[in-house]
N, C-alpha and C. Protein backbone atom coordinates (compact mmCIF):
# COMPACT_ATOMS: atom_id res chain seq x y z
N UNK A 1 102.46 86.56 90.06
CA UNK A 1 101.11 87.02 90.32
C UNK A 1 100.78 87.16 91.80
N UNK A 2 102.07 87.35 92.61
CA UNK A 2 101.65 87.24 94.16
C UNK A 2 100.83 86.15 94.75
N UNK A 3 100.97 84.65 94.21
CA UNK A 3 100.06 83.77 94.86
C UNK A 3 101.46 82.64 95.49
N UNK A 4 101.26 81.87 95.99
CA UNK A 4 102.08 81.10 96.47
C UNK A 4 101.92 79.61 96.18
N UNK A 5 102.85 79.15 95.12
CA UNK A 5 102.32 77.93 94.55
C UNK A 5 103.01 77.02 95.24
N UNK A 6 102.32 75.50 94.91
CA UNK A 6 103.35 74.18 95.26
C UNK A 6 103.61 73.22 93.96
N UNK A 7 104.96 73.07 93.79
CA UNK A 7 104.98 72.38 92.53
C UNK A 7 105.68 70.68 93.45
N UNK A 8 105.30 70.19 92.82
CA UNK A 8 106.29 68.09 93.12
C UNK A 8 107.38 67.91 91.74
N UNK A 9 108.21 67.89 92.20
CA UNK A 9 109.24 67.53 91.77
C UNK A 9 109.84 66.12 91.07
N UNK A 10 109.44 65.24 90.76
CA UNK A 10 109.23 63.78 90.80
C UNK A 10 110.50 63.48 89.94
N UNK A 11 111.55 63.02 90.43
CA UNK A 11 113.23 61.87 89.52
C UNK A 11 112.84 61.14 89.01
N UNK A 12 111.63 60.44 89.21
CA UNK A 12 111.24 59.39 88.15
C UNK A 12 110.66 59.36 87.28
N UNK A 13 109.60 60.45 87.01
CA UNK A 13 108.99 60.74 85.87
C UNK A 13 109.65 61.79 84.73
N UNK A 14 110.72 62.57 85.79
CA UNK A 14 111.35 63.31 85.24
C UNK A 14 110.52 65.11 85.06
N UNK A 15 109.19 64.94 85.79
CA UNK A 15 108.42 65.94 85.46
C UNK A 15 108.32 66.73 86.84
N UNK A 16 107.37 68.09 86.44
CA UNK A 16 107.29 69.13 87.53
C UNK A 16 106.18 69.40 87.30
N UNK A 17 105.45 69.25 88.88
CA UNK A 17 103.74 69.37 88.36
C UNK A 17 103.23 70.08 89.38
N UNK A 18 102.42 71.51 88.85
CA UNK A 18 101.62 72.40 89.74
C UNK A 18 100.94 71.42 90.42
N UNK A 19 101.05 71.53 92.07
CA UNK A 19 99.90 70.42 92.96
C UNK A 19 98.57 71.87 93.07
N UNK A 20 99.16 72.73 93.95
CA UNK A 20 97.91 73.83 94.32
C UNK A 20 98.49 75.12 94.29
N UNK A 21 97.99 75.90 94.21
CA UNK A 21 98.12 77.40 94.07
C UNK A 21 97.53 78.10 95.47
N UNK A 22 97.93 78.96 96.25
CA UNK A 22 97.00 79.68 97.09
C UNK A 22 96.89 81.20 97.23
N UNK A 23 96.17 81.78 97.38
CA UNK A 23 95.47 83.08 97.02
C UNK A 23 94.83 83.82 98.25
N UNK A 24 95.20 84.48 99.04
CA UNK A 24 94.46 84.70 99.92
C UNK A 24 93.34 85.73 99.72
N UNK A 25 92.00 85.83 100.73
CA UNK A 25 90.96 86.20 100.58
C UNK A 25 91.11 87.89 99.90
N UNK A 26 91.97 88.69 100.63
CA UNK A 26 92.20 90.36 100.46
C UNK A 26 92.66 90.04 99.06
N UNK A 27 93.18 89.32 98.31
CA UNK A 27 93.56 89.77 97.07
C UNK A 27 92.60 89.00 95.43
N UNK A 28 91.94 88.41 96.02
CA UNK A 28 90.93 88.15 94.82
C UNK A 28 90.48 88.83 94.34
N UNK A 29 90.82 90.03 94.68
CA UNK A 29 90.13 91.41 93.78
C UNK A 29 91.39 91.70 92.85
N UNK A 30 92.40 91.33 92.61
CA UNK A 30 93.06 91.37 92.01
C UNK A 30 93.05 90.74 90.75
N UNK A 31 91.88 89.47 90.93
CA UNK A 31 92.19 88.59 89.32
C UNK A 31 91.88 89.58 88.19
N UNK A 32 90.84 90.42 88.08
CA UNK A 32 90.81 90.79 86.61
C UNK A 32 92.00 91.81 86.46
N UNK A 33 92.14 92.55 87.12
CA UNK A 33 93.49 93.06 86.83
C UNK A 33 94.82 91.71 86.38
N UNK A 34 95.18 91.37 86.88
CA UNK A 34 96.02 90.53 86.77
C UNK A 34 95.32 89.32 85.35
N UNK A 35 94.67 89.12 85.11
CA UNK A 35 93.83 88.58 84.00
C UNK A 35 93.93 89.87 82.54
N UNK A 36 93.62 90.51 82.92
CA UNK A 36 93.62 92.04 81.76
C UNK A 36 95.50 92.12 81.20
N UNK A 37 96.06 91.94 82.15
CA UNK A 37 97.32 92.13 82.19
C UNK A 37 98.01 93.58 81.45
N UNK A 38 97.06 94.76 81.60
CA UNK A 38 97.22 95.73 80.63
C UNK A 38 98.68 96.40 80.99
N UNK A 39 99.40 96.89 79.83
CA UNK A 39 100.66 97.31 79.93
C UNK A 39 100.12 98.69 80.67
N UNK A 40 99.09 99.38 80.77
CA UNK A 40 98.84 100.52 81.60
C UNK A 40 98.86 100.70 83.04
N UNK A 41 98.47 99.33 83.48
CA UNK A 41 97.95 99.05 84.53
C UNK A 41 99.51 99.34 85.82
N UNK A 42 99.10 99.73 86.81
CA UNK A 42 99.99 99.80 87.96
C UNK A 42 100.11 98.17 88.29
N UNK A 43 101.82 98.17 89.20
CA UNK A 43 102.07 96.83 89.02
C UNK A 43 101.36 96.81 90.42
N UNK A 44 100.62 94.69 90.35
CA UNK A 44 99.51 94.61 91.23
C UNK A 44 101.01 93.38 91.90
N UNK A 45 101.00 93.51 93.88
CA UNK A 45 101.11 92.76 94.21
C UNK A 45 100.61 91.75 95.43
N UNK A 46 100.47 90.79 95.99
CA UNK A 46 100.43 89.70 96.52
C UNK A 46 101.25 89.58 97.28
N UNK A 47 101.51 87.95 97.29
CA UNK A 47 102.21 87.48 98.12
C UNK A 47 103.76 87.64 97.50
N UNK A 48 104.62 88.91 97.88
CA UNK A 48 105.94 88.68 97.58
C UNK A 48 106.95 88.85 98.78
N UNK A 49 106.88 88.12 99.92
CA UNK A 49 107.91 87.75 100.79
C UNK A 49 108.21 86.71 100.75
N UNK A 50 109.83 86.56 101.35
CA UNK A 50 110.48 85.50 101.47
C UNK A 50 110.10 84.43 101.98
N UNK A 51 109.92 83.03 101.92
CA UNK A 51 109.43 82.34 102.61
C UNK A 51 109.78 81.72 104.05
N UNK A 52 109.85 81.37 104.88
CA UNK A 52 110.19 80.65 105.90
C UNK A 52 110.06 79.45 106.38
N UNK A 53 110.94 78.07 105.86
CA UNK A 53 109.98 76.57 105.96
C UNK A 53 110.33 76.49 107.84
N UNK A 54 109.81 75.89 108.56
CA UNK A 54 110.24 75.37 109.42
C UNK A 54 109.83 73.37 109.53
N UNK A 55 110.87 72.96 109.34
CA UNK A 55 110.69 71.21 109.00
C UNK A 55 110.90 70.32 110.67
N UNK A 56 110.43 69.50 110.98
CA UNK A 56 110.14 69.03 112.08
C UNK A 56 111.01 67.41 111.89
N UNK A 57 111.90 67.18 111.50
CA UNK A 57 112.14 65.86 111.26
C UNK A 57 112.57 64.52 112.85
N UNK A 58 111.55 64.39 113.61
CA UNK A 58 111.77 63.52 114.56
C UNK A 58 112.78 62.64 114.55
N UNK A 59 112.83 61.40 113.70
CA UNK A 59 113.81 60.38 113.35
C UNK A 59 114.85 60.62 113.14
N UNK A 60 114.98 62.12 112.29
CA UNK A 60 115.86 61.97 111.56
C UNK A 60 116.41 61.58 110.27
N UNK A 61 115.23 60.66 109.68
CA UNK A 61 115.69 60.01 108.04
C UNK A 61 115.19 60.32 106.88
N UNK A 62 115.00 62.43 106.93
CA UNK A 62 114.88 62.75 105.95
C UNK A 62 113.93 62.39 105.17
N UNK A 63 112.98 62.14 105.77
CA UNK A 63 111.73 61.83 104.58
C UNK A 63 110.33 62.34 105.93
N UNK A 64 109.48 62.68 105.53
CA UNK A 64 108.23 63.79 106.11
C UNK A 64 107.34 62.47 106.19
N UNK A 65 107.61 61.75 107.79
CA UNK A 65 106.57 60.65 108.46
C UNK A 65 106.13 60.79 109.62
N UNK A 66 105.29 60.01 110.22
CA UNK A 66 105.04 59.76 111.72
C UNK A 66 104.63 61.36 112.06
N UNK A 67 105.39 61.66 113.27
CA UNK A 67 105.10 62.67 114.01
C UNK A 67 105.38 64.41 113.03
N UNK A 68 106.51 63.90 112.19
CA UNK A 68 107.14 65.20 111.41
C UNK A 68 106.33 65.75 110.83
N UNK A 69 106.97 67.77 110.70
CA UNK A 69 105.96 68.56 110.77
C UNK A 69 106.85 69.08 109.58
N UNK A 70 105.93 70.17 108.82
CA UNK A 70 106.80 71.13 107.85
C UNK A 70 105.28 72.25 107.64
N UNK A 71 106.54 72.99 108.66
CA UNK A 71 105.52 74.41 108.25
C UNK A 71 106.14 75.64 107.63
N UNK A 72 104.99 76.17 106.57
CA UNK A 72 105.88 77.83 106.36
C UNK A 72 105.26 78.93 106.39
N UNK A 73 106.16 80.19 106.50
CA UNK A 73 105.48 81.65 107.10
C UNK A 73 106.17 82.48 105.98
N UNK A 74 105.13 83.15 106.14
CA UNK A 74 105.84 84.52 104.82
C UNK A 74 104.45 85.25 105.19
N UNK A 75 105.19 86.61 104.78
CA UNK A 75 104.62 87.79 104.75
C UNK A 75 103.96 88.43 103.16
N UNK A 76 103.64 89.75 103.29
CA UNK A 76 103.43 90.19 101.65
C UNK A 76 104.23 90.96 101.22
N UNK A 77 105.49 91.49 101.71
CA UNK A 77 106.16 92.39 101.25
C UNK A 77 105.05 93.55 100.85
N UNK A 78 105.65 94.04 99.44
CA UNK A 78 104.83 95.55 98.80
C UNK A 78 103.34 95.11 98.93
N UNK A 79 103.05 94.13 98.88
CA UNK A 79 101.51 93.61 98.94
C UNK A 79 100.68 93.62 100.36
N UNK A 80 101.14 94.18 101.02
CA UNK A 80 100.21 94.18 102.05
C UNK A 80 100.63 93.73 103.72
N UNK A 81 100.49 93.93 104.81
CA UNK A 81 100.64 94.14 106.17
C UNK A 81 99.95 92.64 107.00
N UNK A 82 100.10 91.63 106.51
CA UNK A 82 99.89 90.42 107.08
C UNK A 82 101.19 89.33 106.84
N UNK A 83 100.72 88.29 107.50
CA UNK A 83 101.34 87.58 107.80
C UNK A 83 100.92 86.01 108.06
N UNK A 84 101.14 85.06 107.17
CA UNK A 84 100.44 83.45 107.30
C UNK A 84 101.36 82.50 107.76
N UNK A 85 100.40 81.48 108.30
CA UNK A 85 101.20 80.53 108.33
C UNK A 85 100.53 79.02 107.68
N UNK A 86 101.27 78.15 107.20
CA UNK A 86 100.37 77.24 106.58
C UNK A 86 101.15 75.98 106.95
N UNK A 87 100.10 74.76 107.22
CA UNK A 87 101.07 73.79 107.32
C UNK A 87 100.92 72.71 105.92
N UNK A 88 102.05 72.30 105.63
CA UNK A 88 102.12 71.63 104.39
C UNK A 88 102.77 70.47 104.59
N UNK A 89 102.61 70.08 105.59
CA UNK A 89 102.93 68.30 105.99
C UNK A 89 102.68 67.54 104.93
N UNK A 90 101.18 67.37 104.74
CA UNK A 90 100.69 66.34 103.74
C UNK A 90 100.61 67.43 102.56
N UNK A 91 101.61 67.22 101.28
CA UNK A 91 101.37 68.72 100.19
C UNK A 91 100.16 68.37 99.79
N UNK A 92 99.36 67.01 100.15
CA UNK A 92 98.14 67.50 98.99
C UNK A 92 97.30 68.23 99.73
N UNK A 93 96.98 68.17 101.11
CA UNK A 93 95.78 68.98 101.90
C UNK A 93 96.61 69.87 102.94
N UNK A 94 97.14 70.71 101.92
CA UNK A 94 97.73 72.08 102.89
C UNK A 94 96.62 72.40 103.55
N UNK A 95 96.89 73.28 104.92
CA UNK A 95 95.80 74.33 105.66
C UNK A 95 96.60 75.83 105.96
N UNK A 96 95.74 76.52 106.05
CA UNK A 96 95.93 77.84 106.74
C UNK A 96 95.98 77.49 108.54
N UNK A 97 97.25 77.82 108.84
CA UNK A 97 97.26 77.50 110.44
C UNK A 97 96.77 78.82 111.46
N UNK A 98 97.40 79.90 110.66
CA UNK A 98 96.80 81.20 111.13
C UNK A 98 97.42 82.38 110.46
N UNK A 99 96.47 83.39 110.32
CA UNK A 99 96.93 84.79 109.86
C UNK A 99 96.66 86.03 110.84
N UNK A 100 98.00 86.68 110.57
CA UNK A 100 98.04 87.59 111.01
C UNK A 100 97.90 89.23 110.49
N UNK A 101 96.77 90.08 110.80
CA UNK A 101 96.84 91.76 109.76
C UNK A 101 97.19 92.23 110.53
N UNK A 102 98.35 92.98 110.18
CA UNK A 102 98.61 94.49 111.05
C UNK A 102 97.95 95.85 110.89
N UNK A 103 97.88 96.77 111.43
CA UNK A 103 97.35 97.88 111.44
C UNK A 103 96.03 98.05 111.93
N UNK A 104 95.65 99.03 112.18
CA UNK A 104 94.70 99.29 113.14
C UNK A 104 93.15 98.77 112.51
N UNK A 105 92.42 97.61 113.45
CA UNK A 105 91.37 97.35 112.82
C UNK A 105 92.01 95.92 112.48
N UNK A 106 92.69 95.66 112.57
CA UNK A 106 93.68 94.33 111.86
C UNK A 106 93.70 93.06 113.78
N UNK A 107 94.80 92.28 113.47
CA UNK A 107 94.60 91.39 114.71
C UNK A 107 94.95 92.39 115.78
N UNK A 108 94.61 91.95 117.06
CA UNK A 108 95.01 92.67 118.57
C UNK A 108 96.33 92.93 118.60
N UNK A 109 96.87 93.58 119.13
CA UNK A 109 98.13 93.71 119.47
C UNK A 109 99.32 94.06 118.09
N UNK A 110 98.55 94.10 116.85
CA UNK A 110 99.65 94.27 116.18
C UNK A 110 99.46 95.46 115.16
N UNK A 111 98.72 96.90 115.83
CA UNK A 111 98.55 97.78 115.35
C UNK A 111 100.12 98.57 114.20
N UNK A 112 101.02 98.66 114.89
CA UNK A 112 102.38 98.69 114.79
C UNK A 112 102.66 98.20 113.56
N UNK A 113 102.36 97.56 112.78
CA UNK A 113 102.80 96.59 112.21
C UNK A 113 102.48 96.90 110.49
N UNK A 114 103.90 97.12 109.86
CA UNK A 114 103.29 98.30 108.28
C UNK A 114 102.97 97.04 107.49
N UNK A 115 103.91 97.13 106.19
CA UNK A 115 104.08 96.29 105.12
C UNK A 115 105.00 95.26 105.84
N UNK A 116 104.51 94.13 105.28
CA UNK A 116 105.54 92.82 106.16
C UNK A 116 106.31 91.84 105.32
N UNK A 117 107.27 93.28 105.14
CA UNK A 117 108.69 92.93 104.37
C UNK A 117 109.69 92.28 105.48
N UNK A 118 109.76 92.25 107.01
CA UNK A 118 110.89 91.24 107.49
C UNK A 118 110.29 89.61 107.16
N UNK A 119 111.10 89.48 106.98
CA UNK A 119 111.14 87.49 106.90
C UNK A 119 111.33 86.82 108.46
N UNK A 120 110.14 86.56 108.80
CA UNK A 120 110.22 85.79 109.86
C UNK A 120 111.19 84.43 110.37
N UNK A 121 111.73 84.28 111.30
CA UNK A 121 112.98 83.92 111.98
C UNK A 121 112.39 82.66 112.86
N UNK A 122 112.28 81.73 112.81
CA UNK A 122 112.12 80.23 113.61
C UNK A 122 113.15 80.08 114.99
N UNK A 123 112.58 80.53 116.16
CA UNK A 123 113.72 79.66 117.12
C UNK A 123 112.89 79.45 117.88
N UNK A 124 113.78 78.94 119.24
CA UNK A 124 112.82 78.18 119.98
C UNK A 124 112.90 79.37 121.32
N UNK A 125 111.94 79.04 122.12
CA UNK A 125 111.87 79.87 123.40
C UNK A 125 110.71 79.09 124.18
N UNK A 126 110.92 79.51 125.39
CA UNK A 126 110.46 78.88 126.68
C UNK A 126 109.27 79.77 127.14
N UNK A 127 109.29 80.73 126.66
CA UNK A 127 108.45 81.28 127.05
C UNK A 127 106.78 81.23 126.20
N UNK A 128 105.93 81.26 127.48
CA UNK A 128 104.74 80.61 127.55
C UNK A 128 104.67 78.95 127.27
N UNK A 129 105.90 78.61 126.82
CA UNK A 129 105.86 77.46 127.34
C UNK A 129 105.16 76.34 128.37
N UNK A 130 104.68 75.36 128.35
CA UNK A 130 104.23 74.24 128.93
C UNK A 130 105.76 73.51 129.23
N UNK A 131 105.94 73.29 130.78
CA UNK A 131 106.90 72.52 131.56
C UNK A 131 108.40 73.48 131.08
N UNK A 132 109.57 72.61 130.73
CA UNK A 132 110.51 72.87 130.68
C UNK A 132 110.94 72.93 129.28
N UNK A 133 110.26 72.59 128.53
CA UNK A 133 110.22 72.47 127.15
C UNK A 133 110.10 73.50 126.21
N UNK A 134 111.20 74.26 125.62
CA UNK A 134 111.12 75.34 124.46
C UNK A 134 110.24 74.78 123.39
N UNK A 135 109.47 75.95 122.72
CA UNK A 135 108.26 75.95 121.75
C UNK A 135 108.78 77.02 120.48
N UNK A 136 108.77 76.45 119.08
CA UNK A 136 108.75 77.11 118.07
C UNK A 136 108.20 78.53 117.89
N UNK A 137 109.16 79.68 118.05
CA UNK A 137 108.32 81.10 117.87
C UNK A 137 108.84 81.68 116.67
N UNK A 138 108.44 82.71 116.04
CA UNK A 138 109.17 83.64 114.95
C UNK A 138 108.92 84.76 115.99
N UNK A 139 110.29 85.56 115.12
CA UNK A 139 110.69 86.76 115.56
C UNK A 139 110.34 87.39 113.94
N UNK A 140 109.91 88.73 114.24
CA UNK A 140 109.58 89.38 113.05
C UNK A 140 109.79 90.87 113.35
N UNK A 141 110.46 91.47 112.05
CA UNK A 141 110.63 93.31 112.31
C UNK A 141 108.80 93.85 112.04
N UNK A 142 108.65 95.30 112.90
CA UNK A 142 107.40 95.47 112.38
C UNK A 142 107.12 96.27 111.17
N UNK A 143 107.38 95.85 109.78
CA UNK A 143 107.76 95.57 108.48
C UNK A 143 108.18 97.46 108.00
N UNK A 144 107.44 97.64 107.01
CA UNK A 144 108.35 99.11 106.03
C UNK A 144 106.88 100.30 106.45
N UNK A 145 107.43 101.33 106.01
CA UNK A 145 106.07 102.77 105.81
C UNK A 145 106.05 102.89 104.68
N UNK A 146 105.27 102.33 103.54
CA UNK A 146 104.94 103.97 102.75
C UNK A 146 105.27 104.42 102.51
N UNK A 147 105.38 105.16 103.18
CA UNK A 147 105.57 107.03 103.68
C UNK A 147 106.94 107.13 103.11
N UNK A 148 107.82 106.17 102.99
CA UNK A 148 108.99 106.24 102.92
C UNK A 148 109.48 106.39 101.23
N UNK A 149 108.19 106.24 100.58
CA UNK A 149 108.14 106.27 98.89
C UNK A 149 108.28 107.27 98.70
N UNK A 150 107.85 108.62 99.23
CA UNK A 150 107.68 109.73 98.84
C UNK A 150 108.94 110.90 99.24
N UNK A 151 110.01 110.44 99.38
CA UNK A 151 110.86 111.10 100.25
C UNK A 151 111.36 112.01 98.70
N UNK A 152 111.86 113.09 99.42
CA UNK A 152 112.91 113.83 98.17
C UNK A 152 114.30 113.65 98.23
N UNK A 153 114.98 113.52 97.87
CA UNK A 153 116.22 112.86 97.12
C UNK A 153 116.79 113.95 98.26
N UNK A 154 117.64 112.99 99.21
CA UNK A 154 118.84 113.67 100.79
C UNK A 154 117.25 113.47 101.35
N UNK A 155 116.19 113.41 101.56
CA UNK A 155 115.54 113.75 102.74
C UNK A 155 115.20 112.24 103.27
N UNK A 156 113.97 112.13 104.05
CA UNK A 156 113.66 110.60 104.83
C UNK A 156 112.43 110.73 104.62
N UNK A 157 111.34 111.60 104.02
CA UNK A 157 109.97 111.57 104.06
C UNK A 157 109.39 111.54 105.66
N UNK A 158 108.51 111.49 105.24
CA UNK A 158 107.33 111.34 106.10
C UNK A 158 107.88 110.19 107.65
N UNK A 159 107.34 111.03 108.62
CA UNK A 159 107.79 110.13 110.06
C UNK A 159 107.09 109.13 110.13
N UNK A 160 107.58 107.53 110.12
CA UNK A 160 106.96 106.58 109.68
C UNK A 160 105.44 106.40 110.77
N UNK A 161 104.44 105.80 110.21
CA UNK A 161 103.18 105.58 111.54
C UNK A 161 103.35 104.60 111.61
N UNK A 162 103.91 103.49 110.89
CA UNK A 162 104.07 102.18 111.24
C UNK A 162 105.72 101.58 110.80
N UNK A 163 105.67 100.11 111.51
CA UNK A 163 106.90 99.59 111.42
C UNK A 163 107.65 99.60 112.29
N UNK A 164 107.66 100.47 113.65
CA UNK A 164 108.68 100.72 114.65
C UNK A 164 108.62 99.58 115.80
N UNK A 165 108.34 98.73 115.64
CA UNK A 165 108.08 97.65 116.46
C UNK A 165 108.95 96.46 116.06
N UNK A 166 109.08 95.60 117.16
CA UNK A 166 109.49 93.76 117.33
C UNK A 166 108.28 92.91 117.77
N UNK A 167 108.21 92.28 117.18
CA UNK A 167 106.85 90.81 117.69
C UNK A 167 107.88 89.63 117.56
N UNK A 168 107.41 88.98 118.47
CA UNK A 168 107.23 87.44 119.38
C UNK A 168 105.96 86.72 118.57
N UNK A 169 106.08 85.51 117.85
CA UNK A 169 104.82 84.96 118.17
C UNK A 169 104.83 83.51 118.07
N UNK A 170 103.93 82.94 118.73
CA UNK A 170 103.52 81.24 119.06
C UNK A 170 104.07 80.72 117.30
N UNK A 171 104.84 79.85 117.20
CA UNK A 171 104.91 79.17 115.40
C UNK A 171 103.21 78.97 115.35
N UNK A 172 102.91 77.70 116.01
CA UNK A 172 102.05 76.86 115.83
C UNK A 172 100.74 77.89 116.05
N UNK A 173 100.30 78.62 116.04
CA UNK A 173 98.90 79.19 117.61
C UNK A 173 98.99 80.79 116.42
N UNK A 174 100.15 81.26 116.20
CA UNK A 174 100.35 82.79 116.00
C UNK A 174 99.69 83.92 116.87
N UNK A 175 99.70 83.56 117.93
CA UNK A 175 99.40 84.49 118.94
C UNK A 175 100.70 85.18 119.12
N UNK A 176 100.25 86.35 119.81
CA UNK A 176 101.48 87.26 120.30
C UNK A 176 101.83 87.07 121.38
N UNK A 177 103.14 86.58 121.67
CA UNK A 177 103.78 86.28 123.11
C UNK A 177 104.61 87.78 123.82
N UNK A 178 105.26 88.24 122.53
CA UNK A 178 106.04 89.89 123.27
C UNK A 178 106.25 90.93 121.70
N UNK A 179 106.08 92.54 122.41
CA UNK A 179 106.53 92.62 121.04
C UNK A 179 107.14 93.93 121.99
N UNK A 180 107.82 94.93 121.04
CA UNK A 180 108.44 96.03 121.78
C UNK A 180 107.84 97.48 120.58
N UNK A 181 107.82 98.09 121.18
CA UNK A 181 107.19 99.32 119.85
C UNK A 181 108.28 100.63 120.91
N UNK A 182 108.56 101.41 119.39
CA UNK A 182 109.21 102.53 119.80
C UNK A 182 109.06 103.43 120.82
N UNK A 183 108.52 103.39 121.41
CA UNK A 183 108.00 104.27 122.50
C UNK A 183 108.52 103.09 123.96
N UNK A 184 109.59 102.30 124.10
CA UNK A 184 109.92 101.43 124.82
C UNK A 184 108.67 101.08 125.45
N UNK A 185 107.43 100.37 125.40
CA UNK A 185 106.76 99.89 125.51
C UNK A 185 107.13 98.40 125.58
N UNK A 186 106.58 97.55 125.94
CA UNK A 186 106.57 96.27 125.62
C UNK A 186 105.05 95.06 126.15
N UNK A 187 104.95 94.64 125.39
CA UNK A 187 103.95 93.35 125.50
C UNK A 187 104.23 91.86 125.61
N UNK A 188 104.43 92.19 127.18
CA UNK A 188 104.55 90.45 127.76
C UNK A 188 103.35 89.92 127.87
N UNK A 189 102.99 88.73 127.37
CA UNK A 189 101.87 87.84 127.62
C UNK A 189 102.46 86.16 127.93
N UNK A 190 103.24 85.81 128.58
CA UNK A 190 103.87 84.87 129.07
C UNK A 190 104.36 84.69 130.53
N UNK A 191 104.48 83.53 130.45
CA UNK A 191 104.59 83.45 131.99
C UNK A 191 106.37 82.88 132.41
N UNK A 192 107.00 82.79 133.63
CA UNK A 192 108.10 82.81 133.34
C UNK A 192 108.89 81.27 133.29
């Protein structure tokens, strides 16, 4: 149904139990469709990108304490031109850490930006960085066109308006640190 659930897993009870479900705001117009479930109906989607955990384990001993972090990012694939991030440290009181819309009218800087079918990429970089210390960024493609549905069989369709781009962004913040768009352009907002 394009929502993004959390289930607990529990060895001792032996059971698997829905904790929360999440739904973002652009697609609540989707429940009665998706409620109707009519075999007529065009297929409705959501949240269908890959996920991305990024886990923070300080100590080391494999269990989510103290300082340790666990965050994840996913996009909507066929569902739509954004991009979340949520932190799920404590699974019972997940948050929304930040979202990102592409396309024009959508966040600053990420006009470029189609359907957000790449799966965002966790590494570290220095840039905009505080001191000497690398900071958690994703790297992300600037996702699919459209346009590209309609092609005739040998051709390429329509010259894409979106997607031709690379983004940089903060893990934690989701601000845009760099991105590159086809027209060799680029957007530095960091310092060195």
């Amino acid at each position: 149904h394009g929502v993004l659930h959390m289930f607990e897993d529990n060895d001792v009870s032996n059971t698997i139990t829905e904790n929360w479900a999440f739904m973002p705001n652009e697609f609540l117009q989707n429940i009665p469709i998706l409620r109707d479930n009519l075999a007529t109906s065009d297929k409705v989607y959501g949240i269908d990108g890959v996920i991305t955990s990024h886990i923070v384990d300080n100590n080391g001993n494999g269990v989510v304490d103290g300082d340790d972090k666990v965050w994840l990012f996913f996009g909507y694939r066929r569902g739509g031109s954004s991009y979340y991030a949520m932190d799920v440290t404590d699974p019972e009181n997940p948050f929304v850490m930040w979202t990102i819309v592409g396309g024009e009218g959508g966040t600053s800087g990420f006009s470029e930006l189609g359907q957000s079918w790449s799966q965002p990429k966790v590494i570290y970089s220095k840039l905009n960085a505080s001191g000497n210390q690398a900071k958690p960024v994703l790297l992300f493609g600037g996702g699919y066109s459209p346009t590209k549905d309609s092609h005739s069989i040998g051709g390429t369709g329509d010259p894409d308006p979106k997607g031709k781009a690379i983004y940089m962004v903060d893990a934690k913040e989701g601000t845009l640190l760099w991105s590159l768009a086809s027209d060799g352009d680029t957007n530095f907002d960091g310092t060195d």
